[in-house]
C-alpha atoms as a PDB file:
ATOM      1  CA  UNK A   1       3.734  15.577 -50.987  1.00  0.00           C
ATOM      2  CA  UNK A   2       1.531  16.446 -48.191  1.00  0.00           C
ATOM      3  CA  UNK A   3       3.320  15.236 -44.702  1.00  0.00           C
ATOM      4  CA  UNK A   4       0.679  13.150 -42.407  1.00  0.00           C
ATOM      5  CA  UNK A   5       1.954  13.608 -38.606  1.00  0.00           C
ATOM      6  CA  UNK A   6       2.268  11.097 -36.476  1.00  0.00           C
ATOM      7  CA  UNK A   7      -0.104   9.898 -34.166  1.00  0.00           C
ATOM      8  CA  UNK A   8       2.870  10.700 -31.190  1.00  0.00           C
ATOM      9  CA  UNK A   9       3.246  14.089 -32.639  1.00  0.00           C
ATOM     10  CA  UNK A  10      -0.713  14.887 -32.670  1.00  0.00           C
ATOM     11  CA  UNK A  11      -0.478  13.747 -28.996  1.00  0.00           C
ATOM     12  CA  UNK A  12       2.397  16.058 -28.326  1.00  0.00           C
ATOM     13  CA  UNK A  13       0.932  18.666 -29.546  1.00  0.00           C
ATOM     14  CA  UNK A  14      -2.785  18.503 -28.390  1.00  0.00           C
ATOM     15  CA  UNK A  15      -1.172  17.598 -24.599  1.00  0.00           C
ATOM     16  CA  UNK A  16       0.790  21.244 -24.612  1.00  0.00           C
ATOM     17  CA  UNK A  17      -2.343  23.565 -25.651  1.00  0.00           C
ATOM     18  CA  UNK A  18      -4.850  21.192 -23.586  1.00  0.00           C
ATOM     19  CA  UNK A  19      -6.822  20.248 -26.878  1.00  0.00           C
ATOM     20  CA  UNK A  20      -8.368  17.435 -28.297  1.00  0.00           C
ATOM     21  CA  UNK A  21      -6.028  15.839 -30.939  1.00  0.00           C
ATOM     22  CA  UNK A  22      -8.980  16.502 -33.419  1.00  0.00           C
ATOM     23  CA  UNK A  23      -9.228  19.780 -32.555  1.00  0.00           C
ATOM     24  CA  UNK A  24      -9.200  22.662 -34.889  1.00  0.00           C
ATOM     25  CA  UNK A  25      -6.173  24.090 -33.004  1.00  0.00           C
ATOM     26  CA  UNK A  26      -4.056  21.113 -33.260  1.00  0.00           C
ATOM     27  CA  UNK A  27      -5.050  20.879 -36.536  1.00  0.00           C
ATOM     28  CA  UNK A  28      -3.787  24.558 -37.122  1.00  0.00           C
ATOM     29  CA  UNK A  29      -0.440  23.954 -35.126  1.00  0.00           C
ATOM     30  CA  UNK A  30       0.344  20.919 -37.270  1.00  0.00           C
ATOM     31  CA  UNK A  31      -0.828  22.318 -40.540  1.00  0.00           C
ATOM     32  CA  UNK A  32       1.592  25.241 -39.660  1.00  0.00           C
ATOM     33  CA  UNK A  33       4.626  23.319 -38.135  1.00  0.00           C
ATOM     34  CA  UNK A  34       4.414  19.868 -40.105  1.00  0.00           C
ATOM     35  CA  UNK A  35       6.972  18.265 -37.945  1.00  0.00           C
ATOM     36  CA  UNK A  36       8.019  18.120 -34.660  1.00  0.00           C
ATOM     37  CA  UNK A  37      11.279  19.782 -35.343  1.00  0.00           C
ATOM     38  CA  UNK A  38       9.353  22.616 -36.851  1.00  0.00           C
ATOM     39  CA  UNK A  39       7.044  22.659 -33.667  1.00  0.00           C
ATOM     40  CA  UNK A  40      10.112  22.863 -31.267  1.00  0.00           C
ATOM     41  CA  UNK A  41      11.722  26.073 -33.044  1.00  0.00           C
ATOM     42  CA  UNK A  42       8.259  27.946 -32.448  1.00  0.00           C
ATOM     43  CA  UNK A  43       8.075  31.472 -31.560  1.00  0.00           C
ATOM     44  CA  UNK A  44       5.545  33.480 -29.855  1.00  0.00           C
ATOM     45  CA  UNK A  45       4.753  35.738 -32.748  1.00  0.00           C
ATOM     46  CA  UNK A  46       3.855  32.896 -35.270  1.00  0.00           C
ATOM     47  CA  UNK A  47       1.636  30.642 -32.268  1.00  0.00           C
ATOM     48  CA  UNK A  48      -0.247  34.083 -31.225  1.00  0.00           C
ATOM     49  CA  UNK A  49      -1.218  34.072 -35.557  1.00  0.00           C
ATOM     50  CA  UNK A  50      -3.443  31.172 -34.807  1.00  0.00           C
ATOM     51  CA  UNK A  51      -6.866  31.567 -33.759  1.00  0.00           C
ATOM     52  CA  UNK A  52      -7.009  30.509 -30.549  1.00  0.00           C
ATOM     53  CA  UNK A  53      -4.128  30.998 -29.138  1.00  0.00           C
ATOM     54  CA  UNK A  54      -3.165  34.343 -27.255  1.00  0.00           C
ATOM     55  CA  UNK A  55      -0.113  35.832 -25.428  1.00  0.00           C
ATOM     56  CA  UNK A  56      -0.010  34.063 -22.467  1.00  0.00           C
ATOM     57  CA  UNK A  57      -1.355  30.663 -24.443  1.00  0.00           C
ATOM     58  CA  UNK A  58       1.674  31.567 -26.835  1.00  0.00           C
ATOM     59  CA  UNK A  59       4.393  31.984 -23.801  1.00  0.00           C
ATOM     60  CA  UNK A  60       3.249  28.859 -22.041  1.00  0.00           C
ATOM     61  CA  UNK A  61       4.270  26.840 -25.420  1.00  0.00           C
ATOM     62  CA  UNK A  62       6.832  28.036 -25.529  1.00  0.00           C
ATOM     63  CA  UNK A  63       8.478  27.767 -22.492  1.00  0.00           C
ATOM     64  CA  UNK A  64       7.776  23.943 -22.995  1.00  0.00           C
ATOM     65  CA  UNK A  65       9.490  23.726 -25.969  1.00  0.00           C
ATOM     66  CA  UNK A  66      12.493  25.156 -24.306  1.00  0.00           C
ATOM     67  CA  UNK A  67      12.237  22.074 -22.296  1.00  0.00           C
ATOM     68  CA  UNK A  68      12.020  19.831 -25.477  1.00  0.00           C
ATOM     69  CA  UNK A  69      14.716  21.344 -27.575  1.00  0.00           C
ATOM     70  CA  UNK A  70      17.030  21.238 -23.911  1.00  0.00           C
ATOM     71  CA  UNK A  71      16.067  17.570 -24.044  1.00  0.00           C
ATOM     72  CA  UNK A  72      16.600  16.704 -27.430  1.00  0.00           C
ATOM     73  CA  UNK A  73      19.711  18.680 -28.052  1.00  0.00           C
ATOM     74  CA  UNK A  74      21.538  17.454 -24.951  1.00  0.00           C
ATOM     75  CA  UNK A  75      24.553  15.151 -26.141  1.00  0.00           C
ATOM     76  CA  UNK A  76      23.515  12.796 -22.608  1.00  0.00           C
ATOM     77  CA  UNK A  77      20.109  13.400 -22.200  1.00  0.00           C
ATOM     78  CA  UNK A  78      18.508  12.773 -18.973  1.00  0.00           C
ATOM     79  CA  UNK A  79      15.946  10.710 -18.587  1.00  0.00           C
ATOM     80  CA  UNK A  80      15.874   9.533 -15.301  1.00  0.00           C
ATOM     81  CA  UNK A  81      15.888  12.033 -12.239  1.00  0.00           C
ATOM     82  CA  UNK A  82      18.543  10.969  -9.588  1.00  0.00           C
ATOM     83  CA  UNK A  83      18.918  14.302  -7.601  1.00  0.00           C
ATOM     84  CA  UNK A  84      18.955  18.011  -8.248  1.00  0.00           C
ATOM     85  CA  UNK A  85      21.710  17.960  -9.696  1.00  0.00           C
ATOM     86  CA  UNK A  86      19.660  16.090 -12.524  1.00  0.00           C
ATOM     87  CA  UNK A  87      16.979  18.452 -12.277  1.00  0.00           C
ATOM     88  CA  UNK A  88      19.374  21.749 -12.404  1.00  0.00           C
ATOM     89  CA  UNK A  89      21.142  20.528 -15.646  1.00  0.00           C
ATOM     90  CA  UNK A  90      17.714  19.635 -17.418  1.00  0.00           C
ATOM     91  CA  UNK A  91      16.433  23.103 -16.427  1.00  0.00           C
ATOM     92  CA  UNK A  92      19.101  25.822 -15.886  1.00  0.00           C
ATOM     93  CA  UNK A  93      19.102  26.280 -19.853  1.00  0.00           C
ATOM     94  CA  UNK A  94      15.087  26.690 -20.240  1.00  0.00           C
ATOM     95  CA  UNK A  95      15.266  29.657 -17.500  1.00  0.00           C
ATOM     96  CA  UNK A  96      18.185  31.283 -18.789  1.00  0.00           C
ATOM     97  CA  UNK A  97      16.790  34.846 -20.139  1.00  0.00           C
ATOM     98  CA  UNK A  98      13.449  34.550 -19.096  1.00  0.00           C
ATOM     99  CA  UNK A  99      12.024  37.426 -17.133  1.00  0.00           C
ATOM    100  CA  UNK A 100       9.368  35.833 -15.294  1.00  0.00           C
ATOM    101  CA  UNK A 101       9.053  33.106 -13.259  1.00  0.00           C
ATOM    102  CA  UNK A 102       7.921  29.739 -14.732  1.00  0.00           C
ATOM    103  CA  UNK A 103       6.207  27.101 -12.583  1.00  0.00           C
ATOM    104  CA  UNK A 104       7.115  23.443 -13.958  1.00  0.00           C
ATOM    105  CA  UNK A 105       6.596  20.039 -13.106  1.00  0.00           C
ATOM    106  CA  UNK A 106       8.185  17.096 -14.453  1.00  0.00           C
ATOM    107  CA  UNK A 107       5.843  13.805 -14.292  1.00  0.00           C
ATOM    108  CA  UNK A 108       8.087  10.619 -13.537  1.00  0.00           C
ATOM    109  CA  UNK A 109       7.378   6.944 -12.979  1.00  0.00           C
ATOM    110  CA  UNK A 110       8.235   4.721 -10.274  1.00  0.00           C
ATOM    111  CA  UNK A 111      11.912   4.576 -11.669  1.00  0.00           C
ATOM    112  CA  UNK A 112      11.938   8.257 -11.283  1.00  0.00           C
ATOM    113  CA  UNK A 113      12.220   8.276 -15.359  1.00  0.00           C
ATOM    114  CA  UNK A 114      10.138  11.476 -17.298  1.00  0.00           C
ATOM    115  CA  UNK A 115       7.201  11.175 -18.541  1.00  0.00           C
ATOM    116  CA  UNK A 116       6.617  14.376 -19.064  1.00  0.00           C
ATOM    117  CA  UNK A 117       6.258  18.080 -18.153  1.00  0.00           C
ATOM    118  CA  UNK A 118       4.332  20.865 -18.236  1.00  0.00           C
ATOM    119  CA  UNK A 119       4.567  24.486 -17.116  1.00  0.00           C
ATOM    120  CA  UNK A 120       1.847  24.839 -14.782  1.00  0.00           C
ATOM    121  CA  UNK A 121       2.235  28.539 -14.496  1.00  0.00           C
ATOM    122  CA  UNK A 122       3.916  31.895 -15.773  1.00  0.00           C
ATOM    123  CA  UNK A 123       4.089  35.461 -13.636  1.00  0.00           C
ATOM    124  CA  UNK A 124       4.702  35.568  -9.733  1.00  0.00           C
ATOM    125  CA  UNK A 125       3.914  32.807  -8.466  1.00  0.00           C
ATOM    126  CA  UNK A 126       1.455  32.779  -5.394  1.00  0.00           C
ATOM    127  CA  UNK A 127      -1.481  30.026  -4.307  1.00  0.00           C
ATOM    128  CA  UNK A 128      -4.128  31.435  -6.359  1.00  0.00           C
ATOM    129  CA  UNK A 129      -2.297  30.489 -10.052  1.00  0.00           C
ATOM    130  CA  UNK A 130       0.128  27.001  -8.817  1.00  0.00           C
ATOM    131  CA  UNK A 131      -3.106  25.213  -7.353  1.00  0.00           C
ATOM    132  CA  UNK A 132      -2.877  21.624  -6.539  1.00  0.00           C
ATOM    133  CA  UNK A 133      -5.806  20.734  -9.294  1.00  0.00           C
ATOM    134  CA  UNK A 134      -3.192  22.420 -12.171  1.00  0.00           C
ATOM    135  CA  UNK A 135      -0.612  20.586 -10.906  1.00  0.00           C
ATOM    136  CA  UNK A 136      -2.051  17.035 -10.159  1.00  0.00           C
ATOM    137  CA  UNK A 137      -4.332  17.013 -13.168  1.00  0.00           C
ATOM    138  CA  UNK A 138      -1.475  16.092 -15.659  1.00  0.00           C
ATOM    139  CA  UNK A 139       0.208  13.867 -13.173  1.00  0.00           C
ATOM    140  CA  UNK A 140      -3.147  11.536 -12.747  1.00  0.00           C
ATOM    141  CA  UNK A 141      -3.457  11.957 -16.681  1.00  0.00           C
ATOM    142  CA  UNK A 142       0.211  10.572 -17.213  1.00  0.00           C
ATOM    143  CA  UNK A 143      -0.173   8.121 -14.381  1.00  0.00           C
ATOM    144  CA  UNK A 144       2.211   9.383 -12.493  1.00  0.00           C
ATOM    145  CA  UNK A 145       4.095   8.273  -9.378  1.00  0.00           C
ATOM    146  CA  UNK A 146       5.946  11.243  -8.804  1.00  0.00           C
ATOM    147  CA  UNK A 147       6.499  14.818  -9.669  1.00  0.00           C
ATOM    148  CA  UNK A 148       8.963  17.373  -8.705  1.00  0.00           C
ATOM    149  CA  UNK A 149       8.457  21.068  -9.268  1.00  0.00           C
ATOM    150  CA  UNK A 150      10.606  23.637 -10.490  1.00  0.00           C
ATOM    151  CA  UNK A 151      10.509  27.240 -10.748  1.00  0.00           C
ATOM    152  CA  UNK A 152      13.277  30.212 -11.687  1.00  0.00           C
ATOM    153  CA  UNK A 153      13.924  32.925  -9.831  1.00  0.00           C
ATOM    154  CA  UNK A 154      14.697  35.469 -12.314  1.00  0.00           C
ATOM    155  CA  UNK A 155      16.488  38.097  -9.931  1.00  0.00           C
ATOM    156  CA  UNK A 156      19.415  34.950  -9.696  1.00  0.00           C
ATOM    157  CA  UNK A 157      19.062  34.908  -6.258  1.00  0.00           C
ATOM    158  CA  UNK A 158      17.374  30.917  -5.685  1.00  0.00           C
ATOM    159  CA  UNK A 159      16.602  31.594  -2.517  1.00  0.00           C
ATOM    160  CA  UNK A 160      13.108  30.344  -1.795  1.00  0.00           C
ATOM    161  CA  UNK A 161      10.571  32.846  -0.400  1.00  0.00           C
ATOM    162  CA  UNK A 162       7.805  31.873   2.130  1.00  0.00           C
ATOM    163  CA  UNK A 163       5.519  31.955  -0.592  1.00  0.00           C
ATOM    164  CA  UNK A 164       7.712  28.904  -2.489  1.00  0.00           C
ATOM    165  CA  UNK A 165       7.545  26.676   1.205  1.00  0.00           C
ATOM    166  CA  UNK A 166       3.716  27.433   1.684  1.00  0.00           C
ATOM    167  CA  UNK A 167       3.087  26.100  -2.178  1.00  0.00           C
ATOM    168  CA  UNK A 168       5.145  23.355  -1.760  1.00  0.00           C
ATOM    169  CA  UNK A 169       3.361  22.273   1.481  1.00  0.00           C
ATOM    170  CA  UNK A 170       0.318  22.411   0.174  1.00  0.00           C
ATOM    171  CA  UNK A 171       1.096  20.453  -2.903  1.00  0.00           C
ATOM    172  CA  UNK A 172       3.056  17.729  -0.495  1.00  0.00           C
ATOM    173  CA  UNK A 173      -0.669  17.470   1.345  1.00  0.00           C
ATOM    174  CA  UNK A 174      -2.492  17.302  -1.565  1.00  0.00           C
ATOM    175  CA  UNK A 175      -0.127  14.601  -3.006  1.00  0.00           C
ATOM    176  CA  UNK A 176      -0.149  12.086   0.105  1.00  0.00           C
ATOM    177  CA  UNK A 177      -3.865  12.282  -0.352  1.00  0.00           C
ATOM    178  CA  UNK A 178      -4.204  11.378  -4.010  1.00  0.00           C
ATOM    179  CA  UNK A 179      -1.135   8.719  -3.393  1.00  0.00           C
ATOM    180  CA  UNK A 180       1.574  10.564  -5.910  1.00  0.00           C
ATOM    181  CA  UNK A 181       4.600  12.007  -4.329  1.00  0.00           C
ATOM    182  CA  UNK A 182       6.277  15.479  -4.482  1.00  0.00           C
ATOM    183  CA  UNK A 183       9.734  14.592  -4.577  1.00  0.00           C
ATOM    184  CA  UNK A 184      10.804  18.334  -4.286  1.00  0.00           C
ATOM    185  CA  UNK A 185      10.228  21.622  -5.495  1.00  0.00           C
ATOM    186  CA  UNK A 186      13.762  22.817  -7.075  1.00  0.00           C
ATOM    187  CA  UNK A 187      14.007  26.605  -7.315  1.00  0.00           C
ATOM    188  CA  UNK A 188      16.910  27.512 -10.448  1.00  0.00           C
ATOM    189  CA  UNK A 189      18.590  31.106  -9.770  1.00  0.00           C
ATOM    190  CA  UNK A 190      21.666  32.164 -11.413  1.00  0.00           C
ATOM    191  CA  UNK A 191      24.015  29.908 -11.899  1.00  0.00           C
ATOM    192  CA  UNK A 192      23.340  28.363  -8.761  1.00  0.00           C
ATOM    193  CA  UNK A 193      19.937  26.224  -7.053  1.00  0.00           C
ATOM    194  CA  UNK A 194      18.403  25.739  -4.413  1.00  0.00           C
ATOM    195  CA  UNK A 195      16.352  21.988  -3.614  1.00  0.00           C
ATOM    196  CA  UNK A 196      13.608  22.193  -1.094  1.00  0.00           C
ATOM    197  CA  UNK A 197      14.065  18.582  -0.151  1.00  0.00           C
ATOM    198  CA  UNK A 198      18.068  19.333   0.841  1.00  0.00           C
ATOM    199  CA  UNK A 199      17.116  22.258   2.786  1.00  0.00           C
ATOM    200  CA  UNK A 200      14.345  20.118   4.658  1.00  0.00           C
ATOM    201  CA  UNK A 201      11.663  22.614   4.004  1.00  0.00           C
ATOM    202  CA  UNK A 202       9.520  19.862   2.818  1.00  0.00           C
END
């Protein structure tokens, strides 16, 4: 019997590769992973099949289904964001094994609960690839009141650089001006983190 997705699940899906939900893409993804427990045991080899969708396309996936299957999988999941803490337990699994670094921000509301996230960028991070607009664009789309960033370090060493504090400022700037606040910028080493906001770097 053929398996008509859900309306959530064609929004899931066109929100992670940035597509229409009548696109030819999504329509590809979901004709290829009929459910979303399919979609969240994706790999990079059968996404970077489609037409469409290349390496670094493929990767970015990916790494946000790490996030779901972390989510869905956890036996108390956390949906509200109450400190790092919160933030280290959601995350520390996604980064585990993952040789680059991975930008993310998680979208809450004015209860600090998750609306979302999306990784915003993959590779060394710097101010040319985490730029405000990439960051802030899903936030006003999810009608956010809040985000807070998070990024691996993959030597283990959490650390943040003066790279990490001169993103993070600029993102705090850009955020009192459009009204949604960076709650902080959460950097996940090996096994320990470091929070931006505790440090008062931000």
């Amino acid at each position: 019997m053929f398996h008509h997705p859900s309306a959530d699940y064609k929004t899931l899906v066109s929100n992670l590769i940035h597509e229409s939900p009548d696109s030819y893409a999504v329509k590809q993804l979901i004709s290829m992973f009929p459910t979303p427990k399919d979609f969240l045991h994706a790999d990079e080899s059968e996404l970077t099949t489609l037409k469409g969708i290349g390496k670094a396309k493929a990767r970015q996936i990916v790494a946000a289904l790490r996030i779901g299957r972390t989510i869905s999988l956890t036996s108390e999941p956390i949906n509200q964001i109450k400190s790092p803490t919160d933030v280290h337990k959601l995350m520390a699994p996604i980064f585990t094994d993952l040789n680059k670094e991975h930008f993310v921000c998680m979208f809450l509301n004015t209860k600090n609960m998750i609306l979302g996230w999306e990784t915003i960028a993959i590779g060394s991070l710097n101010a040319c690839i985490v730029h405000p607009r990439e960051v802030f664009r899903p936030a006003i789309k999810r009608s956010s009141a809040s985000i807070v960033c998070v990024h691996n370090h993959p030597s283990g060493n959490p650390e943040p650089s003066e790279e990490d504090i001169a993103i993070t400022k600029r993102l705090l700037d850009t955020g009192e001006t459009i009204g949604i606040n960076v709650l902080d910028h959460v950097i996940i080493g090996d096994p320990s983190y470091v929070s931006l906001k505790e440090r008062g770097l931000m």
